[in-house]
Protein backbone atom coordinates (compact mmCIF):
# COMPACT_ATOMS: atom_id res chain seq x y z
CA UNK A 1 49.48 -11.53 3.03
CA UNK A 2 50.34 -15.07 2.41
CA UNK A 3 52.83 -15.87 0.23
CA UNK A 4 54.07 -19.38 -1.29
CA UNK A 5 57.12 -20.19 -2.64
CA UNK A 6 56.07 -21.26 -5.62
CA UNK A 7 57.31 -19.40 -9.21
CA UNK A 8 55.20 -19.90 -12.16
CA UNK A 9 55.81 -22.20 -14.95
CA UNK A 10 56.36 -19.58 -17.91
CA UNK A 11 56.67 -21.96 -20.37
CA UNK A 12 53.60 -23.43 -19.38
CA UNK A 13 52.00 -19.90 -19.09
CA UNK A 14 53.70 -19.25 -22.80
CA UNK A 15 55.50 -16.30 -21.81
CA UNK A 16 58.17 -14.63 -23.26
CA UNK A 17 61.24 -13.31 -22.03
CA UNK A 18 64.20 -12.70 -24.69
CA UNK A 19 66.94 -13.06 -22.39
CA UNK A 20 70.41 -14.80 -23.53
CA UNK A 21 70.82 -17.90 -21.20
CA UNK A 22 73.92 -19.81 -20.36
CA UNK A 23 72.69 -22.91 -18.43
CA UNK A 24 68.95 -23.95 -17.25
CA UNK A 25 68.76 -21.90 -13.97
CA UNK A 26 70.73 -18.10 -14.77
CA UNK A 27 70.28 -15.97 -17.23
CA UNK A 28 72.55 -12.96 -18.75
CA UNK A 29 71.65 -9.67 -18.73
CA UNK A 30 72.09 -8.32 -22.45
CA UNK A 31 75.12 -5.62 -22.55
CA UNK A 32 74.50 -2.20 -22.31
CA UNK A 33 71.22 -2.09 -19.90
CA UNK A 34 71.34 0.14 -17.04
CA UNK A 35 72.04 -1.65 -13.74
CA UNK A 36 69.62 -2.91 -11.75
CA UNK A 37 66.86 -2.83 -14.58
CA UNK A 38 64.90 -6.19 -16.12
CA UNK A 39 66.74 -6.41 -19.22
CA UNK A 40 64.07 -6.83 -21.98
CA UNK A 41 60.48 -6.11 -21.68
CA UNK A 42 58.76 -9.33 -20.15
CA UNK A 43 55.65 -10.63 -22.01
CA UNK A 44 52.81 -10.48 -19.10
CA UNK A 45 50.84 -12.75 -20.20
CA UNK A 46 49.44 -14.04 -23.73
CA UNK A 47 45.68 -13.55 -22.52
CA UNK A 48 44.39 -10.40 -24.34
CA UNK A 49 40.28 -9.54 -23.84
CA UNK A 50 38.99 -9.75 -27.33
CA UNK A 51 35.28 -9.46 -28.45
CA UNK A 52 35.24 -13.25 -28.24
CA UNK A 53 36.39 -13.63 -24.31
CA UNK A 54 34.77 -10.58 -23.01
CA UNK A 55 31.80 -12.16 -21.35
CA UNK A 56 33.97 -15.12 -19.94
CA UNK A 57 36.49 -11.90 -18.59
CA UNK A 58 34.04 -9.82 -17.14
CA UNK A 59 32.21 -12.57 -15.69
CA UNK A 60 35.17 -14.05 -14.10
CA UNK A 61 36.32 -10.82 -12.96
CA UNK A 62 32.54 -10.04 -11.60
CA UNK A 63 33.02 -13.24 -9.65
CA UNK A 64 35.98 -12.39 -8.14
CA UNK A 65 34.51 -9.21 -6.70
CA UNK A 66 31.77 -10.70 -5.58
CA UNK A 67 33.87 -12.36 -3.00
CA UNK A 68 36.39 -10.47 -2.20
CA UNK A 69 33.74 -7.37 -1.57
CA UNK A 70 32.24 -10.30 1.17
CA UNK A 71 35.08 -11.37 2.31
CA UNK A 72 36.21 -7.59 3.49
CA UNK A 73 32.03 -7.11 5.01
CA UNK A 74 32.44 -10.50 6.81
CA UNK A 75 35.83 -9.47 8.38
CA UNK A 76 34.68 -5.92 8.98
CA UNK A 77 31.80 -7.95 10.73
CA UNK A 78 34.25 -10.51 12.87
CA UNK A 79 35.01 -7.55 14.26
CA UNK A 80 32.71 -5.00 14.75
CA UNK A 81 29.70 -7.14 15.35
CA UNK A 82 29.92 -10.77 16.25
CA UNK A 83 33.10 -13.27 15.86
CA UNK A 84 31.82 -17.38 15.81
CA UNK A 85 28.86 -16.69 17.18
CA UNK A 86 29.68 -14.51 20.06
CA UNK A 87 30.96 -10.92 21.00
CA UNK A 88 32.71 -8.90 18.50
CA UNK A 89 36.64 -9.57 18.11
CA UNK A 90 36.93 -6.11 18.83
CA UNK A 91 35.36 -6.37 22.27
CA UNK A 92 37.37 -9.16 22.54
CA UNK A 93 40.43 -7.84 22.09
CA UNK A 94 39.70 -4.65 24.06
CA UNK A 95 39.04 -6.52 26.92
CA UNK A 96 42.00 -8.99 26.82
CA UNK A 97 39.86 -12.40 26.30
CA UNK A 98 40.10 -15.03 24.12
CA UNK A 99 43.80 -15.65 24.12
CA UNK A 100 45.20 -12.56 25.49
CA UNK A 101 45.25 -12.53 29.28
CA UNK A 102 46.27 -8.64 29.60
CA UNK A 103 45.99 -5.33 28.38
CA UNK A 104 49.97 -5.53 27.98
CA UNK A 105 49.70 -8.74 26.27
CA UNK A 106 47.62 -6.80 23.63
CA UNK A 107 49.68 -4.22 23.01
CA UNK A 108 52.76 -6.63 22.58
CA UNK A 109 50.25 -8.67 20.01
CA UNK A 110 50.21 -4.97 18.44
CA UNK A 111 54.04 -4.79 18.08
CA UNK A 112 54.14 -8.44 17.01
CA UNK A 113 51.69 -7.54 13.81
CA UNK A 114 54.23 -4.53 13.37
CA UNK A 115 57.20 -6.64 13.29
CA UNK A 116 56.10 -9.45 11.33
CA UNK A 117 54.78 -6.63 8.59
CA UNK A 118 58.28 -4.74 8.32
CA UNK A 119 60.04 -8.01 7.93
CA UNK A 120 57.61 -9.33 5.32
CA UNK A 121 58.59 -6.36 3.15
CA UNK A 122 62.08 -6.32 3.75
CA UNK A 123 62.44 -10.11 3.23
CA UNK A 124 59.85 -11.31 1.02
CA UNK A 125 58.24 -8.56 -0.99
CA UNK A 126 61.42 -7.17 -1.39
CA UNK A 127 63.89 -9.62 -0.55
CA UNK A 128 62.87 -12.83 -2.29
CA UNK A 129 62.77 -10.79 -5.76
CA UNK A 130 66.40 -9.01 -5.59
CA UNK A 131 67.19 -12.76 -3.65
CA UNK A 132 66.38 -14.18 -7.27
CA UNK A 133 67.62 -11.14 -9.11
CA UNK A 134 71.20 -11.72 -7.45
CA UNK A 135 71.38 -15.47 -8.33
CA UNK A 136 70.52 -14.34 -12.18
CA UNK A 137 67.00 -15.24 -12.29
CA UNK A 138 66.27 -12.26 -13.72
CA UNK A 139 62.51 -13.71 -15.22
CA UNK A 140 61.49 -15.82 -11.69
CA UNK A 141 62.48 -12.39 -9.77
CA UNK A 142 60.03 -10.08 -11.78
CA UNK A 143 57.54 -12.88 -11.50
CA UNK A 144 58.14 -13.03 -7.48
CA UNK A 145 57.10 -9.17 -7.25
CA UNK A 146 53.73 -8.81 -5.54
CA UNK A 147 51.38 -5.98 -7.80
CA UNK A 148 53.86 -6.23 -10.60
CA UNK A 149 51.07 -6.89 -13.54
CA UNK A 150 49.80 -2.80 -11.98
CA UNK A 151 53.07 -1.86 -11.08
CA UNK A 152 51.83 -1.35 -7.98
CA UNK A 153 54.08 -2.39 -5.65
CA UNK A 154 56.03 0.16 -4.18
CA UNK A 155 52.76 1.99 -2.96
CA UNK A 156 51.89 -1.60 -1.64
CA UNK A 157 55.00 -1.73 0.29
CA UNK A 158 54.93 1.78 1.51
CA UNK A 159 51.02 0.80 2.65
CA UNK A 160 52.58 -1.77 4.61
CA UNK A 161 55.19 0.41 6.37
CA UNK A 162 51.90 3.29 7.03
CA UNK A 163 50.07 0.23 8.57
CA UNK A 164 52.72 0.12 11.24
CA UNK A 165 52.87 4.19 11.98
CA UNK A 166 49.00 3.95 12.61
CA UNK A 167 49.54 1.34 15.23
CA UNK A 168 51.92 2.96 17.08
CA UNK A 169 50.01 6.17 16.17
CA UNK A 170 46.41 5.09 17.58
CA UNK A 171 45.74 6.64 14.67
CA UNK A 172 45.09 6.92 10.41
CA UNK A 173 46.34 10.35 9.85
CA UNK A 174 49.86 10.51 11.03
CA UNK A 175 48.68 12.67 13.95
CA UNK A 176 49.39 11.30 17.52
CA UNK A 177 46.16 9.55 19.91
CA UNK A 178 46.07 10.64 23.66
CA UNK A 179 46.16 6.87 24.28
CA UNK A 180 48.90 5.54 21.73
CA UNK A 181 51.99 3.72 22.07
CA UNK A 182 53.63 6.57 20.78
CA UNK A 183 52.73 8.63 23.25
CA UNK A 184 53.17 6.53 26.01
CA UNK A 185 56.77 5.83 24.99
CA UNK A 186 57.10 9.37 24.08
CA UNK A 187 55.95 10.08 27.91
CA UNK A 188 58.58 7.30 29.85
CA UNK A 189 61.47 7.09 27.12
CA UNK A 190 61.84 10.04 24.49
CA UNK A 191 64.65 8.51 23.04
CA UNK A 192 62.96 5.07 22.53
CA UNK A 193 60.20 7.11 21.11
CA UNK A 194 62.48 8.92 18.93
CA UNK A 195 64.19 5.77 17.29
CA UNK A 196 61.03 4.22 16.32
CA UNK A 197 59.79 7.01 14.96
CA UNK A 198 62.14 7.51 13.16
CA UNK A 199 62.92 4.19 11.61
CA UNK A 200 59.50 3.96 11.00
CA UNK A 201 59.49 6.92 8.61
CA UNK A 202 63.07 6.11 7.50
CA UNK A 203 61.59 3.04 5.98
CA UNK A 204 58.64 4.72 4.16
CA UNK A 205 60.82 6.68 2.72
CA UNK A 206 63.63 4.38 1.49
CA UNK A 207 60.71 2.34 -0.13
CA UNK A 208 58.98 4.94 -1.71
CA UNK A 209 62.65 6.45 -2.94
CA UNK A 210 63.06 2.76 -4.52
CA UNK A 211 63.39 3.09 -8.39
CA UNK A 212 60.14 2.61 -9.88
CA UNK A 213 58.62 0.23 -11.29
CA UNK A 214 60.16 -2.28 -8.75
CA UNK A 215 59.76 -4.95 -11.18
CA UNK A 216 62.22 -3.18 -13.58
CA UNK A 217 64.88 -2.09 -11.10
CA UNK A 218 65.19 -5.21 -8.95
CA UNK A 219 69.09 -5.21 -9.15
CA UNK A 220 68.89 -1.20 -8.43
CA UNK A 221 71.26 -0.28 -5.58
CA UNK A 222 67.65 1.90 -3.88
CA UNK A 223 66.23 -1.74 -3.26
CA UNK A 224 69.32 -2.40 -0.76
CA UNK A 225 68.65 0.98 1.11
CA UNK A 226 65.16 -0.21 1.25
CA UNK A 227 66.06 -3.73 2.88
CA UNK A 228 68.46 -2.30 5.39
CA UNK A 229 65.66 0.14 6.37
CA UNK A 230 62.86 -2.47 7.32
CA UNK A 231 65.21 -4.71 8.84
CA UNK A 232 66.62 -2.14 10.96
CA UNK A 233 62.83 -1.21 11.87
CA UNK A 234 62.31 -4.43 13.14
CA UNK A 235 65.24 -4.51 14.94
CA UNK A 236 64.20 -1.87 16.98
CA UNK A 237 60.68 -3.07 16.79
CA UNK A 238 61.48 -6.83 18.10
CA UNK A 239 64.23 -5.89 20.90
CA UNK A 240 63.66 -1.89 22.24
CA UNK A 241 59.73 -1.30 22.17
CA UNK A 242 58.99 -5.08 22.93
CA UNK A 243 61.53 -5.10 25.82
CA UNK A 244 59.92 -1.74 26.79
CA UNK A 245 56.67 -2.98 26.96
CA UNK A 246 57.59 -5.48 29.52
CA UNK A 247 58.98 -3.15 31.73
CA UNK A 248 55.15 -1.14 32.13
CA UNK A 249 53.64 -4.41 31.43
CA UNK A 250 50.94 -3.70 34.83
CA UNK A 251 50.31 0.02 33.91
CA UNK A 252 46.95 0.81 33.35
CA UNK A 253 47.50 3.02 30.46
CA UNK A 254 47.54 -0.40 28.06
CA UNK A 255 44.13 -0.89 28.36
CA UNK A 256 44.00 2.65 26.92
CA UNK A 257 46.39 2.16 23.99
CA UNK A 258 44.80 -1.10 23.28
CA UNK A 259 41.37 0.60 23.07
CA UNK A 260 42.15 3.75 21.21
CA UNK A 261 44.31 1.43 18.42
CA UNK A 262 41.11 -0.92 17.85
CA UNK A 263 38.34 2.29 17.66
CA UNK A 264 40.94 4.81 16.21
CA UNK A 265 42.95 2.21 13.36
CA UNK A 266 41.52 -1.48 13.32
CA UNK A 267 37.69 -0.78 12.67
CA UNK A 268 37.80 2.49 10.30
CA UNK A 269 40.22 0.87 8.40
CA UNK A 270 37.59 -2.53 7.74
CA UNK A 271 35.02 -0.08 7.42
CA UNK A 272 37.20 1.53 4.29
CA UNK A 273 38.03 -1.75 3.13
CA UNK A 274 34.11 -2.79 2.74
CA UNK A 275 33.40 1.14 1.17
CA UNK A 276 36.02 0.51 -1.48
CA UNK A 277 36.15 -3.17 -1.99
CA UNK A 278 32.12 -2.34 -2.37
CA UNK A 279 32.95 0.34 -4.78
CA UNK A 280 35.26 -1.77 -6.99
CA UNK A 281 32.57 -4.36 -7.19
CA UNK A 282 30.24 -2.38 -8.62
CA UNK A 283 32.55 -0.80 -11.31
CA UNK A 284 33.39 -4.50 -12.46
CA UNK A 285 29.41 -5.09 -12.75
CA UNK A 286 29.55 -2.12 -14.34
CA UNK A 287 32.49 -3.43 -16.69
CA UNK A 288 30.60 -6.23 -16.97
CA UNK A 289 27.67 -4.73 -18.44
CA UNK A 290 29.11 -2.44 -20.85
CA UNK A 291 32.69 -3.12 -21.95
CA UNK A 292 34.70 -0.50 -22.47
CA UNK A 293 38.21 0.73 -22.29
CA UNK A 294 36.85 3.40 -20.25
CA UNK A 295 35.03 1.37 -17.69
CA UNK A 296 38.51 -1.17 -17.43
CA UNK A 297 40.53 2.29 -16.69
CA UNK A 298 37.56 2.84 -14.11
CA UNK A 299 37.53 -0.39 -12.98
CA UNK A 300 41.30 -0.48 -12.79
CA UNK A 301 41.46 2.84 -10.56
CA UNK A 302 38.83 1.63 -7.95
CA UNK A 303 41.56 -1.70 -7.58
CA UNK A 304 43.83 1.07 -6.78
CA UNK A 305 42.04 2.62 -4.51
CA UNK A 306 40.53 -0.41 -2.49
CA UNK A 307 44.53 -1.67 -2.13
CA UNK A 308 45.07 0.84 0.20
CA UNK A 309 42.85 0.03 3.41
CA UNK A 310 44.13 -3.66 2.45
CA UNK A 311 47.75 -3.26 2.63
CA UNK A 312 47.50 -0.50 5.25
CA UNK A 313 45.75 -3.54 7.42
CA UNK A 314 48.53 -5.83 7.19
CA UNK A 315 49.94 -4.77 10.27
CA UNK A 316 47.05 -6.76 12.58
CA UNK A 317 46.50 -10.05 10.31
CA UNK A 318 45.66 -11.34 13.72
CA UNK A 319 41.87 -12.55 14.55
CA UNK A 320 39.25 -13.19 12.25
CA UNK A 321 41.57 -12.20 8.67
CA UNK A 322 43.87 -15.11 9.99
CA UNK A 323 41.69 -17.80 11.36
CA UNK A 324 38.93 -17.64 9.04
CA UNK A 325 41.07 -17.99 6.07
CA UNK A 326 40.23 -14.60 4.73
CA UNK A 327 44.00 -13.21 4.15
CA UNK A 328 44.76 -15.70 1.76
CA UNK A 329 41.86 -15.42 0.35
CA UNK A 330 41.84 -12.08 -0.74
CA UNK A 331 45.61 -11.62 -1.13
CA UNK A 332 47.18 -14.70 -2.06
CA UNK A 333 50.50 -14.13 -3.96
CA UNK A 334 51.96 -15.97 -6.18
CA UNK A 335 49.32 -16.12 -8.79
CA UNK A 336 48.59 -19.76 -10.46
CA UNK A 337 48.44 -18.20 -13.84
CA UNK A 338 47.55 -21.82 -15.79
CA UNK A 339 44.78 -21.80 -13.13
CA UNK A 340 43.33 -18.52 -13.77
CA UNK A 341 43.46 -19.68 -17.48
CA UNK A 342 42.04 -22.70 -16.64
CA UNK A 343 39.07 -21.44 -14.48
CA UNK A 344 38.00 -18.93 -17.64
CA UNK A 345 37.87 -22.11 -19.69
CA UNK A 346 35.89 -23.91 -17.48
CA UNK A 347 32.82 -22.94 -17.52
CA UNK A 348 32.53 -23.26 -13.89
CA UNK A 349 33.49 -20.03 -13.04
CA UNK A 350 32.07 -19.35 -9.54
CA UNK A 351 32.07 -23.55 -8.54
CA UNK A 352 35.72 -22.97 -9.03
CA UNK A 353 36.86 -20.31 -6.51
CA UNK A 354 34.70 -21.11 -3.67
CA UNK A 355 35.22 -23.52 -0.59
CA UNK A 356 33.29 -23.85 1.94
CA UNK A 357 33.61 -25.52 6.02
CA UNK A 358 36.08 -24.91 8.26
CA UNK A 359 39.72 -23.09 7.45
CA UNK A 360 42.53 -25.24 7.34
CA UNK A 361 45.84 -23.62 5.89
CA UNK A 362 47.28 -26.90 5.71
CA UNK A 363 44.82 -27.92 2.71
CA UNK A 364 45.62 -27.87 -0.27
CA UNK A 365 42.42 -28.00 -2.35
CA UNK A 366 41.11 -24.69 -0.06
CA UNK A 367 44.71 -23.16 -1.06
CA UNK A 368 44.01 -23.87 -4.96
CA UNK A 369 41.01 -22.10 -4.69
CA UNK A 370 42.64 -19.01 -2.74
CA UNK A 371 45.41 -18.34 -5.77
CA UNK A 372 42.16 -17.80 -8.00
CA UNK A 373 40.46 -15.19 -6.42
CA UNK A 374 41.29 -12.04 -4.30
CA UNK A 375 42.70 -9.00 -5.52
CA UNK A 376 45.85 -10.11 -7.66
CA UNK A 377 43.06 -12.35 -9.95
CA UNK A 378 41.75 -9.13 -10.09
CA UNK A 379 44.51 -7.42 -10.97
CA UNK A 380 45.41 -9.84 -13.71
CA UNK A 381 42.25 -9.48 -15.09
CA UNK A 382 42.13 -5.69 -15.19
CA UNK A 383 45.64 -4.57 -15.88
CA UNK A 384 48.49 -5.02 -18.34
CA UNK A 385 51.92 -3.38 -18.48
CA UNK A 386 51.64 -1.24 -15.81
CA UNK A 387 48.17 -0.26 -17.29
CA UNK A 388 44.39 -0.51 -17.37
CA UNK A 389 43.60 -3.11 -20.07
CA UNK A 390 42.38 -1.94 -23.70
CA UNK A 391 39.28 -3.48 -25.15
């Protein structure tokens, strides 16, 4: 997922946040609240769907799906069935081409994806919040909180950490491939195969036992535990199982592993992603055509579901979801709020959050149009508080 380091303007955004303030950059938190929870209730947003917005909403939010329900078929495609005109990445990748000159140096791009993944969530999904929280910017802290407007974000994180245990895996349901790094390390070093095992799960767990919503509990004590746990993962991760991998760098059981993680993980899990992302689509046409607080709970539940074959992907944003742009695209983070605002008042809705030619992450007018669309637009657009919206 790509992430910026940029916070958003809330006094431009008008939001409100009653905390008591003693210079321009920290803020108090008011006596008597719990430690380690946002100390008022922050204002999301001042954008409520009334009978007057409703078809600017809904057709902004149609939009939106649109694209992000192509953007998952023409990644599931990248890879499945042709990638710039030639073979399919996953053909590629199985047989070492492209950049990868050997089975071995597949399996350590496998590891990489893991690595980079657990120390995403331990130092930027997690870490740039309480980062913010422990300098007292308690409001920029809840704002820096990936799936905060669903309250999503521990599932996201934990998503993130499954990703990784289905790579080493070979497989989606915590079961154990033939052909899998974990039991290839299980086979020449038990121990090895022990430790990232169980770091692995040791970080699932300390995520999912942070206090929830994350947004309200930055400062809690659970959201150290959590840190410690995905930076000890990739510890183990970056030194132990990479250094291993060297060592049985020529044996011929790579190409296995390699094979059985792209049939077994990669391509079911694009496959889910187009189902759902499909799914939600059509519940926001739905929406669309009959608004309802019913069909925005719907609506809202379908986001839900089609986060989970996203965030358990993140572990191989390598290929087609990285070159092609399509990461950012679907899951840039920060939102630009103003923009969103300012895309609903345009008039211009779909003219607005497309680009077209070649991906280039260094420009800026492609990355404008990526932080108003994907699923956190989405998101913005169907919940409030923690909740489906009301209309």
């Amino acid at each position: 997922m790509k992430r910026q380091l940029i916070l958003i303007s809330l006094m431009a955004m008008g939001l409100g946040f009653s905390a008591c303030s003693n210079d321009s950059n920290n803020e108090e938190v008011k006596p008597g609240i719990p430690e380690g929870t946002a100390d008022v209730t922050i204002q999301e947003n001042n954008i409520d769907v009334t009978s007057q917005n409703i078809g600017t909403w809904t057709q902004y939010a149609t939009a939106v799906a649109n694209l992000l329900a192509k953007d998952a078929s023409d990644l599931n495609k990248a890879w499945s069935v042709s990638y710039n005109d030639g073979e399919a990445y996953a053909q590629t990748f199985k047989s070492f081409g492209g950049e990868y000159q050997s089975a071995a140096a597949c399996v350590q791009q496998i590891v990489d994806g893991c690595i980079d993944i657990a120390g995403e969530v331990g130092t930027a999904k997690i870490g740039e919040p309480r980062d913010l929280w422990e300098a007292k910017k308690y409001t920029e802290a809840v704002y820096a909180v990936e799936s905060w407007y669903s309250w999503h974000s521990i599932d996201d994180y934990s998503n993130n950490i499954i990703s990784i245990r289905n790579a080493f895996n070979g497989t989606r349901n915590n079961q154990e491939a033939t052909h899998s790094l974990a039991a290839f390390t299980k086979a020449q070093n038990a121990t090895l195969y022990a430790s990232v095992k169980g770091k692995i799960e040791a970080a699932y767990n300390s995520i999912k036992g942070m206090a929830a919503p994350f947004r309200s509990h930055i400062g809690s004590p659970s959201v150290l535990v959590a840190q410690e746990a995905c930076a000890t993962l990739v510890n183990v991760l970056e030194k132990d199982l990479t250094s291993f991998i060297s060592q049985h760098a020529d044996d011929d059981e790579m190409e296995e592993i390699v094979s059985t993680y792209v049939d077994q993980v990669v391509l079911p899990t694009y496959a889910d992603l187009v189902a759902k992302t499909a799914a939600l689509r059509q519940s926001i046409i739905a929406l669309s055509n009959q608004p309802s607080s019913s069909n925005f709970k719907k609506a809202a539940d379908l986001w839900i579901e089609a986060r989970e074959p996203w965030e358990t992907s993140e572990a191989f944003l390598f290929g087609p979801v990285a070159d092609l742009g399509l990461d950012p695209n679907m899951d840039s983070w920060p939102l630009d709020v103003d923009a969103i605002k300012g895309v609903m008042e345009s008039g211009k809705i779909e003219e607005l959050i497309k680009w077209e030619g070649e991906y280039d992450e260094e420009n800026e007018d492609i990355e404008a149009v990526q932080n108003v669309r994907g699923f956190h637009t989405l998101e913005f657009l169907l919940f409030k508080d923690g909740k489906a919206r009301n209309y």
